[in-house]
C-alpha atoms as a PDB file:
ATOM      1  CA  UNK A   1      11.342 -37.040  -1.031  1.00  0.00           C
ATOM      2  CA  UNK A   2      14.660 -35.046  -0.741  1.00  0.00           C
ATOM      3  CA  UNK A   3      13.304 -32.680  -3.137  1.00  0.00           C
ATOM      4  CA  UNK A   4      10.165 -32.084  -0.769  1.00  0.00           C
ATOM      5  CA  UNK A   5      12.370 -31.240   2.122  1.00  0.00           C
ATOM      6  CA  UNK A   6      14.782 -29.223   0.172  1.00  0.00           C
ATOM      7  CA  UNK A   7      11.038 -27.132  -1.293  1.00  0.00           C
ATOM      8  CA  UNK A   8       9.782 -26.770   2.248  1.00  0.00           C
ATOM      9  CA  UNK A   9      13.455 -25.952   3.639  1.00  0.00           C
ATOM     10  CA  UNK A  10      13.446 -22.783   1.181  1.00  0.00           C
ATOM     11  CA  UNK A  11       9.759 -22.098   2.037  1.00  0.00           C
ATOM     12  CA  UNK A  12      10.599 -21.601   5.968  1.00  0.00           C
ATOM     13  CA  UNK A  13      13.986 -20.000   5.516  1.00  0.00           C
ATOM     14  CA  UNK A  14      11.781 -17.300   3.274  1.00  0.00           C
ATOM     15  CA  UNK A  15       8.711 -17.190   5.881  1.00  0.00           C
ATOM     16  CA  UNK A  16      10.895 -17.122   8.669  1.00  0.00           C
ATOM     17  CA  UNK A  17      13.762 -14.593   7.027  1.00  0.00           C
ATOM     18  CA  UNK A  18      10.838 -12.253   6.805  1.00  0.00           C
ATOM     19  CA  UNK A  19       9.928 -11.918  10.139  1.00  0.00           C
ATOM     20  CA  UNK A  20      13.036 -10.238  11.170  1.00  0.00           C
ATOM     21  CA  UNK A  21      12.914  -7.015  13.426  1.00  0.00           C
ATOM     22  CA  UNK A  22      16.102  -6.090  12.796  1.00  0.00           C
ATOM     23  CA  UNK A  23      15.762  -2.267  10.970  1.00  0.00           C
ATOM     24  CA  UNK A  24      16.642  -1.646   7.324  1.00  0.00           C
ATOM     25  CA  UNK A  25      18.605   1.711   6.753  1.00  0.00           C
ATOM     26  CA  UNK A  26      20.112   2.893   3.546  1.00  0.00           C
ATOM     27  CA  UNK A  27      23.937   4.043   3.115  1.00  0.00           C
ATOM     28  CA  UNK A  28      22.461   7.506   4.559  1.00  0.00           C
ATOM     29  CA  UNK A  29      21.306   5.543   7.774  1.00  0.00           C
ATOM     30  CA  UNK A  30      17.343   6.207   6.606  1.00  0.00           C
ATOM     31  CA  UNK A  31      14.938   3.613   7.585  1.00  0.00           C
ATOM     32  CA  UNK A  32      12.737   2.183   5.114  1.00  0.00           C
ATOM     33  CA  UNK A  33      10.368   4.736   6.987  1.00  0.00           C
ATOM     34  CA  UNK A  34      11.761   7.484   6.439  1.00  0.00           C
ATOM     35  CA  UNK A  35      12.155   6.507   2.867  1.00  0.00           C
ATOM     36  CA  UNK A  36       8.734   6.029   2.199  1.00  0.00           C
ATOM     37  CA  UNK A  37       7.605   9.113   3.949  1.00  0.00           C
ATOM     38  CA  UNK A  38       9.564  10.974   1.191  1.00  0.00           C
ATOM     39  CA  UNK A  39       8.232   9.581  -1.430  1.00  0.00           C
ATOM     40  CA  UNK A  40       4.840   9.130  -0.448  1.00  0.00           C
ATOM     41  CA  UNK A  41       4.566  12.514   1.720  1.00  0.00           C
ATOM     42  CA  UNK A  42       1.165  12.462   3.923  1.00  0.00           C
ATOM     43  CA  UNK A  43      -0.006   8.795   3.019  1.00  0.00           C
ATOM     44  CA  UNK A  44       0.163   6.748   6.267  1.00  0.00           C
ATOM     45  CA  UNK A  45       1.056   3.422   5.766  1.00  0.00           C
ATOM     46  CA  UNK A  46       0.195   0.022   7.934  1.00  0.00           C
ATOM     47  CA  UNK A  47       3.356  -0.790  10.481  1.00  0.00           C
ATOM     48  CA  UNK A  48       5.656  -3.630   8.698  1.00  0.00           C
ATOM     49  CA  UNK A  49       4.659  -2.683   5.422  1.00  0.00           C
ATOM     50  CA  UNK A  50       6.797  -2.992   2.173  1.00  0.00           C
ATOM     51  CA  UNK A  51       6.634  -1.813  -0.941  1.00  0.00           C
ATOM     52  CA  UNK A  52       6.591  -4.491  -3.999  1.00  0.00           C
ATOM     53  CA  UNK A  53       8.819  -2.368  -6.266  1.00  0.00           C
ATOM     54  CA  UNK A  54       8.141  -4.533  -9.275  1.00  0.00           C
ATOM     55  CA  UNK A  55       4.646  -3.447  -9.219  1.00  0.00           C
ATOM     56  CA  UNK A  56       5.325   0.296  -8.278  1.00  0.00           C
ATOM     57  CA  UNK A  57       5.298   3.463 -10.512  1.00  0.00           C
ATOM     58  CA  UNK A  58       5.967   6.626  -8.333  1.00  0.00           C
ATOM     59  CA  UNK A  59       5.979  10.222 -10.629  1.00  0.00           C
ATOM     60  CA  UNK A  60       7.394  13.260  -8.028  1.00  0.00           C
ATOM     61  CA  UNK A  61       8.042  12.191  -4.479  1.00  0.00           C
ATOM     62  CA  UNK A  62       6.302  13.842  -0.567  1.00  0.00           C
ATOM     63  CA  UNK A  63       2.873  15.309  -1.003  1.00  0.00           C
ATOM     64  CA  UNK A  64       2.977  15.840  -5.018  1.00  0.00           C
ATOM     65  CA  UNK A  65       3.647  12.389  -6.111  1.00  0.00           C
ATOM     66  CA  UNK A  66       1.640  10.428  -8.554  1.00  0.00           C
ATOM     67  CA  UNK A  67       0.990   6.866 -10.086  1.00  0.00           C
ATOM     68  CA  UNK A  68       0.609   3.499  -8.383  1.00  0.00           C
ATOM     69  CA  UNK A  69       2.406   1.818  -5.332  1.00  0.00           C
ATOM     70  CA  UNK A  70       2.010  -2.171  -4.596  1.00  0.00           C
ATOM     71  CA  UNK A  71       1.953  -2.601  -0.823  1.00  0.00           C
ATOM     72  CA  UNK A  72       2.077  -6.061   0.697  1.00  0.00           C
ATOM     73  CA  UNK A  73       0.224  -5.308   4.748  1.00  0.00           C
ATOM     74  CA  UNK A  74       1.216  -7.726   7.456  1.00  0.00           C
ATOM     75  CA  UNK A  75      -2.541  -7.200   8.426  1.00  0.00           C
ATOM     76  CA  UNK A  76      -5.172  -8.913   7.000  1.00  0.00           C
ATOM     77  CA  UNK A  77      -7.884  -7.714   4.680  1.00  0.00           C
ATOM     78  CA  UNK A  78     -10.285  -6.262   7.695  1.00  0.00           C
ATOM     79  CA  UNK A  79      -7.438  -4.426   9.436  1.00  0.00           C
ATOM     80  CA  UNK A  80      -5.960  -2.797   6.399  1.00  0.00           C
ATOM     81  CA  UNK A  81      -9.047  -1.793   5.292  1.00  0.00           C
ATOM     82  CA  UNK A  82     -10.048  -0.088   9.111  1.00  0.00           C
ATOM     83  CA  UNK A  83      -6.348   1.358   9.074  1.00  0.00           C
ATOM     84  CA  UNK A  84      -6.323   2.800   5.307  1.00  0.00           C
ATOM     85  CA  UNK A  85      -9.973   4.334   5.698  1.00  0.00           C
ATOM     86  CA  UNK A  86      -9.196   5.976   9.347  1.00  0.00           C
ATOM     87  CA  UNK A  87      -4.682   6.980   8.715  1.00  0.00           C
ATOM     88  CA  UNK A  88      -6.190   8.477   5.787  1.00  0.00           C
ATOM     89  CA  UNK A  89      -9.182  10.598   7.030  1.00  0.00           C
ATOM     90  CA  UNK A  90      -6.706  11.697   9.876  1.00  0.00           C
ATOM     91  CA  UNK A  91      -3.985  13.036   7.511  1.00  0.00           C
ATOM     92  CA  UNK A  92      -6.586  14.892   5.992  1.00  0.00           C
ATOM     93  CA  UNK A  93      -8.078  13.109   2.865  1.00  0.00           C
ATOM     94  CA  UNK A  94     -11.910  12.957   2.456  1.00  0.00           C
ATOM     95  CA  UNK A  95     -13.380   9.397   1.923  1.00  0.00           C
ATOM     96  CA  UNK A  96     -15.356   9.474  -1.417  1.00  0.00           C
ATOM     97  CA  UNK A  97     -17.062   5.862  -1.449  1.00  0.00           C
ATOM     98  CA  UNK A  98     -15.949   2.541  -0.364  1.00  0.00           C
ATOM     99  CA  UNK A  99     -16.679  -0.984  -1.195  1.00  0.00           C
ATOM    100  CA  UNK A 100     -16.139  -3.763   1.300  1.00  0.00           C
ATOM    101  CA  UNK A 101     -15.560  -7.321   0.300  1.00  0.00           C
ATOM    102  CA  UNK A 102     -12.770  -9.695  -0.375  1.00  0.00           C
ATOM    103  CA  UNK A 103     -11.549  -7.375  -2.613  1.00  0.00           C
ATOM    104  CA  UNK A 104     -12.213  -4.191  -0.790  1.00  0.00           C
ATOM    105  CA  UNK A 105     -11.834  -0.450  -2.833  1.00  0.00           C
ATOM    106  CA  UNK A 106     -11.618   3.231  -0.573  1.00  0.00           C
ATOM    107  CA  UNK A 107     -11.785   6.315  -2.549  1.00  0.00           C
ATOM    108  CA  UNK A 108      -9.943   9.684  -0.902  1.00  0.00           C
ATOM    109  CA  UNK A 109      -9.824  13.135  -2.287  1.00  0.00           C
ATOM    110  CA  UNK A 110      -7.584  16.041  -1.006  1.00  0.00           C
ATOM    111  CA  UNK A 111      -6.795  19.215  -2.758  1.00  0.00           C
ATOM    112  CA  UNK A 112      -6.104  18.527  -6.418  1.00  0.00           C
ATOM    113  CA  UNK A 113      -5.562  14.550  -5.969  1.00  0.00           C
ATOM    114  CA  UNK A 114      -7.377  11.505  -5.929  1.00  0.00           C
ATOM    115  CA  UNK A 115      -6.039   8.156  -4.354  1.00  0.00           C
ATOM    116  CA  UNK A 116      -7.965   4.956  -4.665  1.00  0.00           C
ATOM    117  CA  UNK A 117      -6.954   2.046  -2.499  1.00  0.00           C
ATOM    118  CA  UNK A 118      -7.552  -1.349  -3.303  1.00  0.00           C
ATOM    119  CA  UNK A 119      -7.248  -3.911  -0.877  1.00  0.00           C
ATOM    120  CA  UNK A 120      -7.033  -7.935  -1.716  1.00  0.00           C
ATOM    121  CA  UNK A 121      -6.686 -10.591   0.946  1.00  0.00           C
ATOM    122  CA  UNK A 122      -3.589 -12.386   0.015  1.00  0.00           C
ATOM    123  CA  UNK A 123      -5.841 -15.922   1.730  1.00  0.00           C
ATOM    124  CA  UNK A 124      -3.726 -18.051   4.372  1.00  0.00           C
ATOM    125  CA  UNK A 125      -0.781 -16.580   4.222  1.00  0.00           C
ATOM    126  CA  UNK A 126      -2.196 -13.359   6.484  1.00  0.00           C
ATOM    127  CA  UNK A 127      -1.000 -10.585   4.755  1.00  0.00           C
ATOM    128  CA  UNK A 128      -2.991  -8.255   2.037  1.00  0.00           C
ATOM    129  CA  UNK A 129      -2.015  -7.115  -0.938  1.00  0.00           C
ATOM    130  CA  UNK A 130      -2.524  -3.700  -1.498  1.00  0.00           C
ATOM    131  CA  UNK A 131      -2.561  -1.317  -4.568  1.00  0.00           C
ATOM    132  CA  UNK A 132      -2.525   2.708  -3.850  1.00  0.00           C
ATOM    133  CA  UNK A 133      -3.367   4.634  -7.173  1.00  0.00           C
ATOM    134  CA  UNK A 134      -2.713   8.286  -7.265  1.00  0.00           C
ATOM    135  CA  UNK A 135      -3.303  10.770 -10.111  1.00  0.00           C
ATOM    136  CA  UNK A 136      -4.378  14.164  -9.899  1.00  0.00           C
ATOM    137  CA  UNK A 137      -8.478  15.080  -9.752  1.00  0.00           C
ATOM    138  CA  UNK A 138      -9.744  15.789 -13.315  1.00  0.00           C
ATOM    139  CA  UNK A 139     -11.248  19.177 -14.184  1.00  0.00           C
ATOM    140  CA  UNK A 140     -12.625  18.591 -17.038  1.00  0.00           C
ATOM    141  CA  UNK A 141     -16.528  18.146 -17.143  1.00  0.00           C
ATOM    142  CA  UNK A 142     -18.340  16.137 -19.447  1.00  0.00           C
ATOM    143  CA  UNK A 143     -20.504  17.214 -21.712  1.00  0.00           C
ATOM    144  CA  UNK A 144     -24.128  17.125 -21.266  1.00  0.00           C
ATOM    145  CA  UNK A 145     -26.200  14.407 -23.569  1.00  0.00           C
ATOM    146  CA  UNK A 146     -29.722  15.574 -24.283  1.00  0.00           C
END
């Protein structure tokens, strides 16, 4: 029994710890806004976002960057999905395709780059687990089979 309470003690300290509106800044006084603005230039992200750095591989930094970023939204599944297909039309990606389901997938294009979002619903907890690949648009053309 004391090990039960002592497992749901840590459970709400975490939940709870994680709610906290108190602003992040680094040793230059930066918010974690400002931070991710530089290193992922013109992609908007969801308010209260954070970045699951074990997951992420960022190549460059601001509008050149490339490789994958794990995002865990605040929002759930349906309200990630609205604000990644909308942010991302407004800063001036095209939408390619997009798939919606529990697992959702949004394709954007813009200049020389291609970013594919996709977006799982992290269940009863409420938040959503997202994963924003970027890699530059391929040139090369296949060849033709007769």
């Amino acid at each position: 029994m004391n090990k039960l309470l002592a497992a749901l003690f840590c459970i709400s300290v975490t939940l709870f710890s994680g709610c906290a509106s108190t602003p992040m800044t680094n040793a230059d006084g930066e918010s974690i806004q400002d931070i991710q603005t530089k290193l992922l230039g013109d992609m908007p992200m969801p308010g209260g976002a954070k970045i699951n750095n074990e997951n992420t591989l960022i190549l460059g930094s601001g509008d050149g960057w490339a490789g994958r970023v794990a995002i865990i939204a605040q929002q759930n599944s349906n309200e990630t999905f609205t604000f990644f297909r909308d942010q991302f039309q407004k800063a001036g990606w095209t939408l390619v395709s997009s798939t919606k389901t529990k697992n959702s997938i949004l394709v954007f294009i813009k200049k020389d780059r291609t970013a594919t979002i996709e977006i799982e619903d992290a269940g009863w907890i409420g938040r959503t687990n997202v994963m924003l690949t970027v890699a530059p648009r391929s040139t090369v053309v296949p060849p033709v089979t007769k």
